[in-house]
C-alpha atoms as a PDB file:
ATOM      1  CA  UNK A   1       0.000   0.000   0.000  1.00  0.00           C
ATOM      2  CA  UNK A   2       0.983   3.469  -0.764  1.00  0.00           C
ATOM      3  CA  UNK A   3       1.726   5.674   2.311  1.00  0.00           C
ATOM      4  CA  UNK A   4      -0.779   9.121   2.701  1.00  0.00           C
ATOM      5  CA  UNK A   5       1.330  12.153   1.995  1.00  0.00           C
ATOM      6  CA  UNK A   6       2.239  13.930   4.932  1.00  0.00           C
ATOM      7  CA  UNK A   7       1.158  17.535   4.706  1.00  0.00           C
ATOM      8  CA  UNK A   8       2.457  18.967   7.341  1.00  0.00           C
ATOM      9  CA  UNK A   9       6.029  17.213   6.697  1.00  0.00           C
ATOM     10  CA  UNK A  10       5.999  18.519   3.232  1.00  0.00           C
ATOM     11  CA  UNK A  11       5.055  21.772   4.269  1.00  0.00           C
ATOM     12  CA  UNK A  12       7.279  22.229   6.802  1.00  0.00           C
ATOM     13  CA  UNK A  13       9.914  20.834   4.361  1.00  0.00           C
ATOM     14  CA  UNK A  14       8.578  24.131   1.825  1.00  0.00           C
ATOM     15  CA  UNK A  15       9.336  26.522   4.521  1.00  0.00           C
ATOM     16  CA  UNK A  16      12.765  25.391   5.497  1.00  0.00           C
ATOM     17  CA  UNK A  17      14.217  25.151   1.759  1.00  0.00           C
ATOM     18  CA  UNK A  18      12.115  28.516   1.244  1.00  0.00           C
ATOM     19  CA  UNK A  19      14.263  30.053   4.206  1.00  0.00           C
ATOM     20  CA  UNK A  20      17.891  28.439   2.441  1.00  0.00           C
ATOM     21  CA  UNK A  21      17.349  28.887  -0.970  1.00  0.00           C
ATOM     22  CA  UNK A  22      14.821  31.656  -2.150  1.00  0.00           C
ATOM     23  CA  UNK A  23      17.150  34.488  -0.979  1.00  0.00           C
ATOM     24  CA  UNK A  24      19.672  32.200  -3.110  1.00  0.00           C
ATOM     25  CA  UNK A  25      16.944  32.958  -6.112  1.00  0.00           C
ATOM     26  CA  UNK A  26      16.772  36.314  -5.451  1.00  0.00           C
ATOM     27  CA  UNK A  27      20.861  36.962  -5.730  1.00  0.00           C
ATOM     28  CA  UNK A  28      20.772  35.208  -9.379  1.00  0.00           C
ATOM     29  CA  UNK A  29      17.898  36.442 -10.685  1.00  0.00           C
ATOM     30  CA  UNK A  30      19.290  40.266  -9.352  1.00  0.00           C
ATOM     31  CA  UNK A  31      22.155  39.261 -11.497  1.00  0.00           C
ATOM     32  CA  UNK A  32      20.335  39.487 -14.775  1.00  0.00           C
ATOM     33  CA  UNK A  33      18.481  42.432 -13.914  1.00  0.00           C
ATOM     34  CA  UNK A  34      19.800  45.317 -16.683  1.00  0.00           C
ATOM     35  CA  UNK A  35      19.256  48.102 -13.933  1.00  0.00           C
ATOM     36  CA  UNK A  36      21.092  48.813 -10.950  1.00  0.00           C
ATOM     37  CA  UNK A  37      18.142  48.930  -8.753  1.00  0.00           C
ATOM     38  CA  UNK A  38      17.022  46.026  -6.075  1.00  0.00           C
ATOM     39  CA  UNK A  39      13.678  46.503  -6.191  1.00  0.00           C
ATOM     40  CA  UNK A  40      12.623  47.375  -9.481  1.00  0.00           C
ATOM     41  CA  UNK A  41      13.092  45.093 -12.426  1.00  0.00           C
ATOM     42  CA  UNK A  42      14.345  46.407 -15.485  1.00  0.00           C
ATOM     43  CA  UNK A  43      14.648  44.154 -18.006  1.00  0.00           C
ATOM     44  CA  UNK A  44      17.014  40.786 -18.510  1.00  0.00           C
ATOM     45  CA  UNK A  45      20.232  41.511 -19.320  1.00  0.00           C
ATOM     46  CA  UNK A  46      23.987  40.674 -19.030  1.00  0.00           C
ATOM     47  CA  UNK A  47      25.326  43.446 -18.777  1.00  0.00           C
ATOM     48  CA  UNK A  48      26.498  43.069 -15.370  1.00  0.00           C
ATOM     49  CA  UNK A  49      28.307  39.857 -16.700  1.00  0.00           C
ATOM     50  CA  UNK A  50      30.103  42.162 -18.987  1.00  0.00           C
ATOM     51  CA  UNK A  51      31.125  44.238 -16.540  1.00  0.00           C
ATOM     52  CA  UNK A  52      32.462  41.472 -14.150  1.00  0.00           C
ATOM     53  CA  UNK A  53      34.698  40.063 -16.754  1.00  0.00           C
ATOM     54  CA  UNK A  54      36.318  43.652 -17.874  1.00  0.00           C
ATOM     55  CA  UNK A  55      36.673  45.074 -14.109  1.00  0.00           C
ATOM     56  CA  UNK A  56      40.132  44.599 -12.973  1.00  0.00           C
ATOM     57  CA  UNK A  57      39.850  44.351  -9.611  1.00  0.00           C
ATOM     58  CA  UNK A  58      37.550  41.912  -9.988  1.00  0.00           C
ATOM     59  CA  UNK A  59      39.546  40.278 -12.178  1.00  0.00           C
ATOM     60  CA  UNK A  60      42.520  40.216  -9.619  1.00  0.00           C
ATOM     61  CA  UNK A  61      39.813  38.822  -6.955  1.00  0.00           C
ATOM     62  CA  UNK A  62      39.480  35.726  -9.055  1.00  0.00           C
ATOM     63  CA  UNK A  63      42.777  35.248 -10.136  1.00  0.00           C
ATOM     64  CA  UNK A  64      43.895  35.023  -6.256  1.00  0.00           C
ATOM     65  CA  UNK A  65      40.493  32.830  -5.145  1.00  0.00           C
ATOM     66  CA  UNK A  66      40.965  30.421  -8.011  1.00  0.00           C
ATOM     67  CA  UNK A  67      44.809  30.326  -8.159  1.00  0.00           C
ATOM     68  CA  UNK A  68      45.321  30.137  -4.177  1.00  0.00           C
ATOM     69  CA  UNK A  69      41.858  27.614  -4.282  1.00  0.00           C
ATOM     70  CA  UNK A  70      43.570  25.425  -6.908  1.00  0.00           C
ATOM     71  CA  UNK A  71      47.454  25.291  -5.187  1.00  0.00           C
ATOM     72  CA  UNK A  72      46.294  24.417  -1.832  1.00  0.00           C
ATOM     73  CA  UNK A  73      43.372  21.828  -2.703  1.00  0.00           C
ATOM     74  CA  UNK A  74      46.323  20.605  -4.307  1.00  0.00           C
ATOM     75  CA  UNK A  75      48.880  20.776  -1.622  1.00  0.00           C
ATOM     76  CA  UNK A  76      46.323  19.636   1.352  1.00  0.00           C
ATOM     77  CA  UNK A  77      45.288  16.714  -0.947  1.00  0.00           C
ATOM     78  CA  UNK A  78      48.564  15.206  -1.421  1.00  0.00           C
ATOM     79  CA  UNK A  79      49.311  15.789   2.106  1.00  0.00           C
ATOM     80  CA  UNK A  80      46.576  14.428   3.946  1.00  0.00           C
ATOM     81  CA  UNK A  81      46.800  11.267   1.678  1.00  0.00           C
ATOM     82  CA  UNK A  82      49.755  10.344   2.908  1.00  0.00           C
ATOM     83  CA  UNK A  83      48.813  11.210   6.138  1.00  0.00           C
ATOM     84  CA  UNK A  84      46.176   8.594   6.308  1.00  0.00           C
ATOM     85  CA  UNK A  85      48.270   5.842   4.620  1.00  0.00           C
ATOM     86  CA  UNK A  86      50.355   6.993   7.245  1.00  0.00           C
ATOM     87  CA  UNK A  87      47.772   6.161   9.768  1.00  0.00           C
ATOM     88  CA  UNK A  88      47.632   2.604   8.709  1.00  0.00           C
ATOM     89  CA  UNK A  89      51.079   1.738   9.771  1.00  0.00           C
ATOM     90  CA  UNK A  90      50.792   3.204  13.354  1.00  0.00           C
ATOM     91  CA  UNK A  91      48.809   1.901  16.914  1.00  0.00           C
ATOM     92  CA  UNK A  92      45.167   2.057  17.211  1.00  0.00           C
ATOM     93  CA  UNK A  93      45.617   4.825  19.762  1.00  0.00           C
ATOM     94  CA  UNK A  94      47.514   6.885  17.960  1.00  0.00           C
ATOM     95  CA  UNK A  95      44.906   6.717  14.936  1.00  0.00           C
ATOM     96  CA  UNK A  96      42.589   7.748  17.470  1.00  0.00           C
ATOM     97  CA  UNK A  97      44.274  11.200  19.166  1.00  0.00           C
ATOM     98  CA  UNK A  98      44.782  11.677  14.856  1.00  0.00           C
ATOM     99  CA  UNK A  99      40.935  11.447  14.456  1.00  0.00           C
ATOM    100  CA  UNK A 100      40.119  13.307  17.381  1.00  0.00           C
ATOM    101  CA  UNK A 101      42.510  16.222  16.758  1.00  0.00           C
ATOM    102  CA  UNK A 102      41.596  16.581  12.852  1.00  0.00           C
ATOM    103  CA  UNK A 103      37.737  16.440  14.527  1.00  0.00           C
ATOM    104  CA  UNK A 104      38.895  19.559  16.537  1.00  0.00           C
ATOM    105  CA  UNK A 105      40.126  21.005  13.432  1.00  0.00           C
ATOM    106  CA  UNK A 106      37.369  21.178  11.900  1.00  0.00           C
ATOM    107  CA  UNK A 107      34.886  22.248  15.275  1.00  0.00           C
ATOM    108  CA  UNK A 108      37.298  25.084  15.526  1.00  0.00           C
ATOM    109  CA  UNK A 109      35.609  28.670  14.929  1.00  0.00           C
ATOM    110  CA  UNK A 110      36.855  30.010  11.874  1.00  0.00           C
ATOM    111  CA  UNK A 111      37.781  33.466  13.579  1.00  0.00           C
ATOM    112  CA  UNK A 112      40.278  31.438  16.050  1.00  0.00           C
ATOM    113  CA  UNK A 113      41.924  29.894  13.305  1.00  0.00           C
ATOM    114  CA  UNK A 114      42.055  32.769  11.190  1.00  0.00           C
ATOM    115  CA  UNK A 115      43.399  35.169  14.519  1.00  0.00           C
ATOM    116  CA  UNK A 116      45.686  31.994  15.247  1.00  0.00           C
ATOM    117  CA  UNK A 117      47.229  32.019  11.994  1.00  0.00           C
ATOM    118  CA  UNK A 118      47.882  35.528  11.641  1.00  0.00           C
ATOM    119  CA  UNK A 119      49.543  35.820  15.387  1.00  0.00           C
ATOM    120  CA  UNK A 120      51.683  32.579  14.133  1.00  0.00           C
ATOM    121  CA  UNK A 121      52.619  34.175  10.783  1.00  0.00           C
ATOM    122  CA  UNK A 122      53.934  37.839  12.657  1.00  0.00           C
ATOM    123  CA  UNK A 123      55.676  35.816  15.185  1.00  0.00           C
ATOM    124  CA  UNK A 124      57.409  34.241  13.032  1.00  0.00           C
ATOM    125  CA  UNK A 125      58.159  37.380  11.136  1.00  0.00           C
ATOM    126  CA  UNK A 126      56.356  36.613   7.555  1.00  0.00           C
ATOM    127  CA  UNK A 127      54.735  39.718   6.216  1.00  0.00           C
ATOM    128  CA  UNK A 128      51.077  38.355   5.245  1.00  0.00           C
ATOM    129  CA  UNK A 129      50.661  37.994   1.765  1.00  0.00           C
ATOM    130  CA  UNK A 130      49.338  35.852  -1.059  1.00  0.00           C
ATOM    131  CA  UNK A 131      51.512  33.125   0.746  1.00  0.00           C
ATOM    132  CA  UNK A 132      50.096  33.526   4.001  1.00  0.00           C
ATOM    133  CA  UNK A 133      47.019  33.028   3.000  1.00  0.00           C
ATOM    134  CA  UNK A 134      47.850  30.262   1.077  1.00  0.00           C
ATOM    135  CA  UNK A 135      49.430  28.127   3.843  1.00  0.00           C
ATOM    136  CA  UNK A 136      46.623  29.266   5.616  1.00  0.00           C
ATOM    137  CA  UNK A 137      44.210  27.452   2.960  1.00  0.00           C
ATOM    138  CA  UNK A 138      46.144  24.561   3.314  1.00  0.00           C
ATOM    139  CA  UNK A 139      45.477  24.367   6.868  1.00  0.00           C
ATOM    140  CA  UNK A 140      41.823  24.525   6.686  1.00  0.00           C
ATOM    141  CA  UNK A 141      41.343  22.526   3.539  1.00  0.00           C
ATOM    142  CA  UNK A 142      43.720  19.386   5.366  1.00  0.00           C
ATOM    143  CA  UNK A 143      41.147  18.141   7.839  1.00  0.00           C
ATOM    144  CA  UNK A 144      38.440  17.837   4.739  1.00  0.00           C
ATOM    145  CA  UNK A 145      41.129  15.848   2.953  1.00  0.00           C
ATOM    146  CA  UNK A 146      41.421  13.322   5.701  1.00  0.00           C
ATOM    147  CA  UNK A 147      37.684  13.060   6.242  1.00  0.00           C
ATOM    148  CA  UNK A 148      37.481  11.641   2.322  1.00  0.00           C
ATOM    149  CA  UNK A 149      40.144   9.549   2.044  1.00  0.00           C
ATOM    150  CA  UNK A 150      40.451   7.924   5.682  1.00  0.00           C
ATOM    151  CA  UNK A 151      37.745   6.048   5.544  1.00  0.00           C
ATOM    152  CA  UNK A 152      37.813   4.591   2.344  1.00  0.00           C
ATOM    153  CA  UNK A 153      41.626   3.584   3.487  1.00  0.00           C
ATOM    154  CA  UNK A 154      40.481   2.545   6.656  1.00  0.00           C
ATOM    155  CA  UNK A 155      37.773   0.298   5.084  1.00  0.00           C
ATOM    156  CA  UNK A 156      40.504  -1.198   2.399  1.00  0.00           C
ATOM    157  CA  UNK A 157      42.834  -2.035   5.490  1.00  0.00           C
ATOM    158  CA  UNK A 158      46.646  -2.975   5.251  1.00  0.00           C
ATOM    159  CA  UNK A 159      45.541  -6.330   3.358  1.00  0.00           C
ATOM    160  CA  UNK A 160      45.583  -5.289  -0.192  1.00  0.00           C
ATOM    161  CA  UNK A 161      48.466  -3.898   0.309  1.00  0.00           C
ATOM    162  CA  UNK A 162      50.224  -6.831   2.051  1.00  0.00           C
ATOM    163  CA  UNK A 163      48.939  -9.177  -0.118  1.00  0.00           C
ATOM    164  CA  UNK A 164      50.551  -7.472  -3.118  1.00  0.00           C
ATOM    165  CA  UNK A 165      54.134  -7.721  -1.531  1.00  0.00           C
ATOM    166  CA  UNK A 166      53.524 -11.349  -1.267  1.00  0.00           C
ATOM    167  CA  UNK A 167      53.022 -11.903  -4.760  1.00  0.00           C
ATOM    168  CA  UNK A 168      56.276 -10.201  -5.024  1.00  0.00           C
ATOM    169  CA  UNK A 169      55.415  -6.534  -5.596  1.00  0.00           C
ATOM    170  CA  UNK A 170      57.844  -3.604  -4.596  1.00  0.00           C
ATOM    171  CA  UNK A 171      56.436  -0.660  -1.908  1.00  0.00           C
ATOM    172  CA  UNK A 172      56.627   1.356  -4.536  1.00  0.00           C
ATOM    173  CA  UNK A 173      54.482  -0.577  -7.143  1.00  0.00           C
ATOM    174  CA  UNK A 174      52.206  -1.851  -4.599  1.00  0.00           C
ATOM    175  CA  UNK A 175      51.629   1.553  -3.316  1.00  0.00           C
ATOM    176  CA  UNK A 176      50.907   3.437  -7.288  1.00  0.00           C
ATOM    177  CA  UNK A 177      48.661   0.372  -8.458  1.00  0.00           C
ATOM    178  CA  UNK A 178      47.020  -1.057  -5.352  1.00  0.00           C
ATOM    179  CA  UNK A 179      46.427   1.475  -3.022  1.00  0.00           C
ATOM    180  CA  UNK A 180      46.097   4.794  -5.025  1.00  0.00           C
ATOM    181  CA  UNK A 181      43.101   3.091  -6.941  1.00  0.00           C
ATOM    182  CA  UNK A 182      41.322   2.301  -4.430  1.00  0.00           C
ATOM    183  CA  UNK A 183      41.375   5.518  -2.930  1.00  0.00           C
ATOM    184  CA  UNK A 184      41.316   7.857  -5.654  1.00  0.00           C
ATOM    185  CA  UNK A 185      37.767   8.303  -5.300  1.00  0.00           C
ATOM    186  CA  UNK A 186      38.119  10.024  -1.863  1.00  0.00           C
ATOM    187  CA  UNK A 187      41.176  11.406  -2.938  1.00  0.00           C
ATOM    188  CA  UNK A 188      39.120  13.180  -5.669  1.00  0.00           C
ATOM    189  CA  UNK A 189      36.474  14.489  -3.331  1.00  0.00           C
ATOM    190  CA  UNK A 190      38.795  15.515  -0.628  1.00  0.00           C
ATOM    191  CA  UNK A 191      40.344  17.810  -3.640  1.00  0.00           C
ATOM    192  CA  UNK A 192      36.717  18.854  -4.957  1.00  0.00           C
ATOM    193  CA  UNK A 193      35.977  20.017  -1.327  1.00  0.00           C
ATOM    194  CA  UNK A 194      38.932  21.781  -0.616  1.00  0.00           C
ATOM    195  CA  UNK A 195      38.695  23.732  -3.200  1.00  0.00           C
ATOM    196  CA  UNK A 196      34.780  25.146  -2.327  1.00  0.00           C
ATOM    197  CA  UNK A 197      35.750  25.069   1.258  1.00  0.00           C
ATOM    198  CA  UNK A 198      38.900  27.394  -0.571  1.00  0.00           C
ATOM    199  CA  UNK A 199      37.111  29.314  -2.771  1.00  0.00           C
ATOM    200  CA  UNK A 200      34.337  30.116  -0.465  1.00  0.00           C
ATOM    201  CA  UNK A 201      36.205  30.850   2.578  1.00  0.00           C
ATOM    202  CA  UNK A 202      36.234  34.788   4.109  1.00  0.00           C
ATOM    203  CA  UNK A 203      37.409  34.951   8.002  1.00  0.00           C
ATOM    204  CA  UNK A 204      40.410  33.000   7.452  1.00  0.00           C
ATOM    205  CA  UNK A 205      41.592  35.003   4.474  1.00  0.00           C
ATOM    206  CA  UNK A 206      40.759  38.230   5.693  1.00  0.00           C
ATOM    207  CA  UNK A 207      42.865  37.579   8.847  1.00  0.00           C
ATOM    208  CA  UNK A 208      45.899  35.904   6.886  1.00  0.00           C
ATOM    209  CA  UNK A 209      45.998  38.485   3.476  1.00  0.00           C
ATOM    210  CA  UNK A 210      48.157  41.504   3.241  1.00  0.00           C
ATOM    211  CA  UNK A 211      47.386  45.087   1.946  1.00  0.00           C
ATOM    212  CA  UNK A 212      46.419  44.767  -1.957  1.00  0.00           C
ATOM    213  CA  UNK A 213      45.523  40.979  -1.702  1.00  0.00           C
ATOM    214  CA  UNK A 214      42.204  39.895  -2.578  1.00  0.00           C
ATOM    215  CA  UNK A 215      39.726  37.435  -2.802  1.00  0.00           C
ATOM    216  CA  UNK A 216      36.331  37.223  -4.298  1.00  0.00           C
ATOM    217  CA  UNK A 217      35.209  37.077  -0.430  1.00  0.00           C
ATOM    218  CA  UNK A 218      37.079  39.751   0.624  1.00  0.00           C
ATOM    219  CA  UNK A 219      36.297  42.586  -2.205  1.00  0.00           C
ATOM    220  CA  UNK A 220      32.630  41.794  -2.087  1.00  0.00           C
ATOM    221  CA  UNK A 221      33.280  42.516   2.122  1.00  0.00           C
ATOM    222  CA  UNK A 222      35.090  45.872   1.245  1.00  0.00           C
ATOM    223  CA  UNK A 223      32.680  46.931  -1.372  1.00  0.00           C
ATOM    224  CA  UNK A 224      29.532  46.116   0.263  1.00  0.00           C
ATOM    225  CA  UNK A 225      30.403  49.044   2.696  1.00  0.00           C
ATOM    226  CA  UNK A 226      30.090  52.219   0.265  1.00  0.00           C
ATOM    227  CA  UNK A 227      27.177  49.601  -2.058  1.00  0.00           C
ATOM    228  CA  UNK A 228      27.018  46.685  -3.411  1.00  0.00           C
ATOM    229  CA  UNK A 229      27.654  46.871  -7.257  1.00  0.00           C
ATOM    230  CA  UNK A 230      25.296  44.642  -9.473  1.00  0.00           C
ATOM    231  CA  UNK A 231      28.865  43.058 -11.074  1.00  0.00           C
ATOM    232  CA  UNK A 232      29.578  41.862  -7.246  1.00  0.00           C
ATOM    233  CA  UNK A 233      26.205  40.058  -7.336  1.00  0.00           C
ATOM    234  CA  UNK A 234      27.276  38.623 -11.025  1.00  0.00           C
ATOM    235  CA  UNK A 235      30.062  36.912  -9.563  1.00  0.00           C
ATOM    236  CA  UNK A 236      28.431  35.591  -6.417  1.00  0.00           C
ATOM    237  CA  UNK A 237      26.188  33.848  -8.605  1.00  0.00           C
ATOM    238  CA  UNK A 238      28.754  32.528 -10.540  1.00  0.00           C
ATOM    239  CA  UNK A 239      30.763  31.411  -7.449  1.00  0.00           C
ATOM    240  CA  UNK A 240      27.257  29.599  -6.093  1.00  0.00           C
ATOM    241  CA  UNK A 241      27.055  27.808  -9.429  1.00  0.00           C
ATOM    242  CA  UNK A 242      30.830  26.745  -9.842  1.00  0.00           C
ATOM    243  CA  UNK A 243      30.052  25.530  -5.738  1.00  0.00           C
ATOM    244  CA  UNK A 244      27.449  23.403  -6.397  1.00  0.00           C
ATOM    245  CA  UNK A 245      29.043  21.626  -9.419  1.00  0.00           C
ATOM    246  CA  UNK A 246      31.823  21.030  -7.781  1.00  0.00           C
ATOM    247  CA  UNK A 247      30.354  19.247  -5.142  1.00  0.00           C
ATOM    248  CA  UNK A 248      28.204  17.460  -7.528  1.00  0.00           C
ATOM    249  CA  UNK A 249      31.098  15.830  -9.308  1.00  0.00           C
ATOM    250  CA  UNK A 250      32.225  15.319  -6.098  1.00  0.00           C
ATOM    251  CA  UNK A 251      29.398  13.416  -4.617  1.00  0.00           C
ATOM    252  CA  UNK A 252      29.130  11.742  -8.301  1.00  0.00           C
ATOM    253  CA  UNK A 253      32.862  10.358  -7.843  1.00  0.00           C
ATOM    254  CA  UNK A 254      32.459   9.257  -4.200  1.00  0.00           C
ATOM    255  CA  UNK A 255      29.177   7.097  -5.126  1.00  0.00           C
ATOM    256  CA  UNK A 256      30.007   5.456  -8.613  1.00  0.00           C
ATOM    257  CA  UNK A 257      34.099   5.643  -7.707  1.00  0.00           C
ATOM    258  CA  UNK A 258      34.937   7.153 -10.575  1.00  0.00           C
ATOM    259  CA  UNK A 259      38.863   9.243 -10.515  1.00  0.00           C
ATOM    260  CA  UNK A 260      39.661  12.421 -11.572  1.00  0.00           C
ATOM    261  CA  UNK A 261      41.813  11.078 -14.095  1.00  0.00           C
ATOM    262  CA  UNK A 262      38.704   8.851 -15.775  1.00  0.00           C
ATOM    263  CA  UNK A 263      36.109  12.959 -16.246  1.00  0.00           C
ATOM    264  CA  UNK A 264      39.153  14.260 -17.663  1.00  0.00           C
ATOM    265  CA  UNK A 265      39.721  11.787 -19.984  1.00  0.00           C
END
């Protein structure tokens, strides 16, 4: 039998999505709007578009999200993967304090982090710049990188891998065609999400940049104060888009364990 639709469920349900995603609408469909007015609608245009791609310091914004987004994904990714193959070869309790302290990592405010980071940076007398806040990226995007690969490692175990030297493979060969495989699906995530968690981030940066560095984050903060320019709410709808296919090819590559390697080619 067929179960009675729940109204009130499905209601409730309308309301919550309504509250999360209609002021989501709003932003794009402000985007297209050919005047530079919030509340009266002008016409469909793309002008504003235009004017995104042609403004330089916009321009300079994206270079710096997508170019700092890309390097430490990047970085954190390779990283954290062989900190959890790592993991496999030590005790039980130290996997544990690992798990716990990579939980804290990512419980942690962002504002602590981001004030931690910046103290750490002056005391050791780096002037913050683009590679501030690049190490800084790293940092926040490593804790996402173990949450994707360790478990799929963790459910693989050390037998594969063991095995494979028994039939006479080398570390080296065992580790490229046995274990990488297998994990290149959370590999591939982990990278996917540190790069929106990158892209999308705003405390941490702010803390961790220098004077002239910017991020799409941090120029739509600093313009928002003297207006926000219809070109600003171009490229937040752009970012929002890029977000959510990103984490659509990631959730695709996690489910049906498909690489990186495999969409690009």
């Amino acid at each position: 039998m067929r179960r009675k639709l729940n109204i009130p469920s499905v209601v409730y349900l309308i309301i919550i999505m309504g509250f999360i995603y209609l002021p989501v609408a709003l932003l794009i469909v402000l985007s297209f709007n050919s005047g530079k007015s919030m509340f009266k609608w002008n016409g469909a245009s793309l002008v504003w578009y235009r004017e995104m791609v042609h403004d330089a310091a916009v321009a300079h914004a994206v270079r710096n999200t997508f170019s700092i987004g890309l390097i430490a994904s990047a970085i954190a990714t390779m990283i954290g993967t062989l900190g959890c193959i790592g993991m496999l070869f030590v005790s039980k309790k130290t996997r544990t304090a690992i798990d716990a302290l990579n939980n804290i990592s990512l419980l942690n405010a962002d504002i602590v982090t981001g004030i931690s980071l910046m103290l750490f940076f002056i005391a050791i007398g780096l002037y913050l710049n683009w590679g501030t806040v690049l190490a800084a990226h790293v940092t926040i995007c490593l804790p996402y990188v173990i949450l994707s690969v360790w478990p799929r490692l963790r459910q693989m175990g050390r037998l594969h891998y063991e095995a494979a030297l028994d039939l006479g493979a080398t570390p080296e060969y065992a580790f490229r065609k046995v274990i990488i495989p297998e994990i290149m699906p959370g590999i591939s995530a982990g990278f996917m999400m540190s790069f929106t968690i990158s892209i999308d981030d705003f405390v941490i940066t702010h803390f961790t940049r220098g004077a002239g560095v910017d991020t799409i984050s941090t120029l739509i903060y600093s313009q928002a104060k003297v207006g926000i320019r219809p070109s600003l709410i171009a490229i937040s709808t752009v970012i929002f888009i890029a977000g959510i296919v990103i984490l659509g090819l990631a959730d695709k590559l996690s489910s049906r364990k498909l690489s990186l390697g495999s969409i690009i080619g």
